[in-house]
C-alpha atoms as a PDB file:
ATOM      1  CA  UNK A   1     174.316 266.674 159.718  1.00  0.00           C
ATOM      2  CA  UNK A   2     174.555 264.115 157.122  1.00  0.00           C
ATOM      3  CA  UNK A   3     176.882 260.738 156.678  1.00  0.00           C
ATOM      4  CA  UNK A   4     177.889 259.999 153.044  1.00  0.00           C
ATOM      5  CA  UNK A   5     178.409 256.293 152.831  1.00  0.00           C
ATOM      6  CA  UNK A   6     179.897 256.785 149.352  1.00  0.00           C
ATOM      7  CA  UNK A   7     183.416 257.250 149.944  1.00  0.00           C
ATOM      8  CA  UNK A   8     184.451 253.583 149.385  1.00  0.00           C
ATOM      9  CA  UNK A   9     187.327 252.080 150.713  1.00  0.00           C
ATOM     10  CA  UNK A  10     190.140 254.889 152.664  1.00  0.00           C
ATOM     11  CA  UNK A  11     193.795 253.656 152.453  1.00  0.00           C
ATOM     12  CA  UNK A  12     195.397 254.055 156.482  1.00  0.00           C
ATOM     13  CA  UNK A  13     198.013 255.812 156.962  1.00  0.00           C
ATOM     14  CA  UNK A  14     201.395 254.133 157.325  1.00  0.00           C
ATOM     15  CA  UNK A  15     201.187 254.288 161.091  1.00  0.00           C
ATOM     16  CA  UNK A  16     198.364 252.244 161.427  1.00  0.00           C
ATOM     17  CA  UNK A  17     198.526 249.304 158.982  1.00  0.00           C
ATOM     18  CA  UNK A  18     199.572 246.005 159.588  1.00  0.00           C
ATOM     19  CA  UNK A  19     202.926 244.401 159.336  1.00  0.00           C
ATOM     20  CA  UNK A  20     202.041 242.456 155.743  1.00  0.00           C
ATOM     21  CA  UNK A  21     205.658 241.051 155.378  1.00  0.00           C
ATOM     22  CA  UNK A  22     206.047 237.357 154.842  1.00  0.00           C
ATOM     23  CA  UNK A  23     207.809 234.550 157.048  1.00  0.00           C
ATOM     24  CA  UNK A  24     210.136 232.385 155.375  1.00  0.00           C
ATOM     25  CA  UNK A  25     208.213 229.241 154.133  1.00  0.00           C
ATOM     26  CA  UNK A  26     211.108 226.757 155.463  1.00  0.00           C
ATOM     27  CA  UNK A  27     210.693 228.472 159.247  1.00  0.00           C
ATOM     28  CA  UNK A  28     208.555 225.705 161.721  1.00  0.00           C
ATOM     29  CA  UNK A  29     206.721 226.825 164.405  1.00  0.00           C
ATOM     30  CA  UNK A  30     208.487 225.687 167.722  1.00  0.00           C
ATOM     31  CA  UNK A  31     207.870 222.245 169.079  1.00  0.00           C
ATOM     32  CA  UNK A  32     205.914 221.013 166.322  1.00  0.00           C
ATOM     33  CA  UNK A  33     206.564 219.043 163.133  1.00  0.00           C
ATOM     34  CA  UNK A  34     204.381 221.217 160.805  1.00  0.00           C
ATOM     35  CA  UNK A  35     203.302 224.517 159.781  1.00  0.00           C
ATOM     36  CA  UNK A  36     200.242 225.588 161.917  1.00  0.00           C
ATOM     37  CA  UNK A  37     199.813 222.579 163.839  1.00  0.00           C
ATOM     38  CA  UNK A  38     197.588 223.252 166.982  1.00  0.00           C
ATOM     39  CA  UNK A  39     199.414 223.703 169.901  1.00  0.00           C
ATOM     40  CA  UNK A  40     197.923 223.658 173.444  1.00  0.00           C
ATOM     41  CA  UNK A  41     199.117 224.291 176.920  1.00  0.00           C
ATOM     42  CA  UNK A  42     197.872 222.591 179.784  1.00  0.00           C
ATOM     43  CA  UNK A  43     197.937 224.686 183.402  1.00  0.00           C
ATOM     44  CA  UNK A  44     198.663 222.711 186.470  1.00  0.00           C
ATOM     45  CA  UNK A  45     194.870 222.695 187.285  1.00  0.00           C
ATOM     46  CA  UNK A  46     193.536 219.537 185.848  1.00  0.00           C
ATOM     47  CA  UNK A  47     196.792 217.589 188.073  1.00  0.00           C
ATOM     48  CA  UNK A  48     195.535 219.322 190.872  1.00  0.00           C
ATOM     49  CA  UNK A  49     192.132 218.453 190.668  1.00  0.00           C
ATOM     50  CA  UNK A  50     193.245 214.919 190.096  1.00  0.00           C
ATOM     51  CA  UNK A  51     195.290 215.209 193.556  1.00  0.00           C
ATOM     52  CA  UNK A  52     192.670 216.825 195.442  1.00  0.00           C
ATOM     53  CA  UNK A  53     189.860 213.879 194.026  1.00  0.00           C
ATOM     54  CA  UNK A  54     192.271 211.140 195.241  1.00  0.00           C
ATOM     55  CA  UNK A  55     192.693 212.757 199.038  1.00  0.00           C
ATOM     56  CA  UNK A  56     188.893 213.196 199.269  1.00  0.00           C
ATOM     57  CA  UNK A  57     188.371 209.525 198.251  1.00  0.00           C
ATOM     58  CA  UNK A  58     191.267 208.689 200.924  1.00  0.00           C
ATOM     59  CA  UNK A  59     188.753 210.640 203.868  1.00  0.00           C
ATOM     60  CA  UNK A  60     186.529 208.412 205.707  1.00  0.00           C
ATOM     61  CA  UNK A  61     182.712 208.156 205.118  1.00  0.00           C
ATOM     62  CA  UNK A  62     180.753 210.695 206.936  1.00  0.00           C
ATOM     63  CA  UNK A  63     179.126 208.839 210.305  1.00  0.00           C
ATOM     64  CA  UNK A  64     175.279 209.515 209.505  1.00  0.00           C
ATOM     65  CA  UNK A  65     174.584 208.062 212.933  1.00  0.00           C
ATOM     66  CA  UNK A  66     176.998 210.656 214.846  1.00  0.00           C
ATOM     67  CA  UNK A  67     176.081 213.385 212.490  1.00  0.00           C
ATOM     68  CA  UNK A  68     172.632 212.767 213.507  1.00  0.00           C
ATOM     69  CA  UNK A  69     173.388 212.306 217.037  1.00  0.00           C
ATOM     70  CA  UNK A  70     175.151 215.468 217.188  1.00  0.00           C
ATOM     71  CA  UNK A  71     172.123 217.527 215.432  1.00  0.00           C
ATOM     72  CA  UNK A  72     169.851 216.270 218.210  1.00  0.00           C
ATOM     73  CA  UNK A  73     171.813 217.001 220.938  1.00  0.00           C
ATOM     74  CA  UNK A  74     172.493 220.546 219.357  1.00  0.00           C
ATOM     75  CA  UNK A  75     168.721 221.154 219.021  1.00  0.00           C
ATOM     76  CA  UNK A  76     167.912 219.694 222.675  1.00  0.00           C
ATOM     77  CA  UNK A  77     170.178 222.357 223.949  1.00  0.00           C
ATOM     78  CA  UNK A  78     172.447 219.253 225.396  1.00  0.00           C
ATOM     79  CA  UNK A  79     175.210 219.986 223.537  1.00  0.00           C
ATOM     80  CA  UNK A  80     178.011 221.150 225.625  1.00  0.00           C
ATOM     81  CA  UNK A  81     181.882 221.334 223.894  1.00  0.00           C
ATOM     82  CA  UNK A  82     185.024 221.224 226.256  1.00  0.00           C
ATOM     83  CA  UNK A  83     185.942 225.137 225.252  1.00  0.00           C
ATOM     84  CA  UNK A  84     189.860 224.221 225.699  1.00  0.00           C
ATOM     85  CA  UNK A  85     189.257 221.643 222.960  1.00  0.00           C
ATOM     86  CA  UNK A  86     187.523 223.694 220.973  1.00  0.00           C
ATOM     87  CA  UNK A  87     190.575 226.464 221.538  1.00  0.00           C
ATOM     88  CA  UNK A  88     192.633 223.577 221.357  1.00  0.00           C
ATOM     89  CA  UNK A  89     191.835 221.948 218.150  1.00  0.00           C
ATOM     90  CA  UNK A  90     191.332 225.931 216.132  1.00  0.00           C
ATOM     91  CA  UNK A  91     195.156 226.818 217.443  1.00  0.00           C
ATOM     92  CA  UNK A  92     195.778 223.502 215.892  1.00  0.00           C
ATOM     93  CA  UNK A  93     194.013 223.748 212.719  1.00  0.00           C
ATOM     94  CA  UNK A  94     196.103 227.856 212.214  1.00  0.00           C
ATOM     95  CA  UNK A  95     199.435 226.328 212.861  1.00  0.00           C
ATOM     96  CA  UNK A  96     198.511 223.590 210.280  1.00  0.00           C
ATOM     97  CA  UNK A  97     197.184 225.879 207.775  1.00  0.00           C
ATOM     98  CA  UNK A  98     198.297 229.329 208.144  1.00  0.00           C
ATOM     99  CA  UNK A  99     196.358 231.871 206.421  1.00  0.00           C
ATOM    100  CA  UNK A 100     196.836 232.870 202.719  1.00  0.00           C
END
């Protein structure tokens, strides 16, 4: 089978070309002053993110010296949680934040 290149541009057919009609020159694009100003629309993400940074700087430092206290008792084996606080505190946590 051969390809012949040579055939030069093929007009479409009317079904597939383009809608070439012009818009009216005195039309402006909506919410802007001028013809093809950029336009952009901002999602809700960046506010959240701004929320979010300001309640993490709101938490309290992280206690190094209980943290560490903690890991050694959890390595020794001494490490012994009240298992109604524990069942306590993760009812707690659902009721607060119910699952997605």
């Amino acid at each position: 089978m051969r390809v012949n290149t040579d055939h030069g541009a093929q007009p479409l057919p009317e079904s597939g070309r383009a809608n070439t009609q012009k818009a009216p020159e005195n039309v402006q694009a909506s919410g802007s002053g001028s013809l093809g100003a950029d336009q952009a629309q901002l999602s809700g993400v960046g506010a959240q993110i701004t929320v979010l940074t300001a309640q993490a700087l709101q938490l309290p430092e992280v206690r190094q010296a209980r943290v560490q206290a903690l890991r050694q008792a959890v390595e020794a084996g001494s490490y012994t949680p009240d298992p109604r606080a524990v069942a306590g505190a993760l009812l707690d946590d659902l009721v607060l934040k119910p699952a997605a």
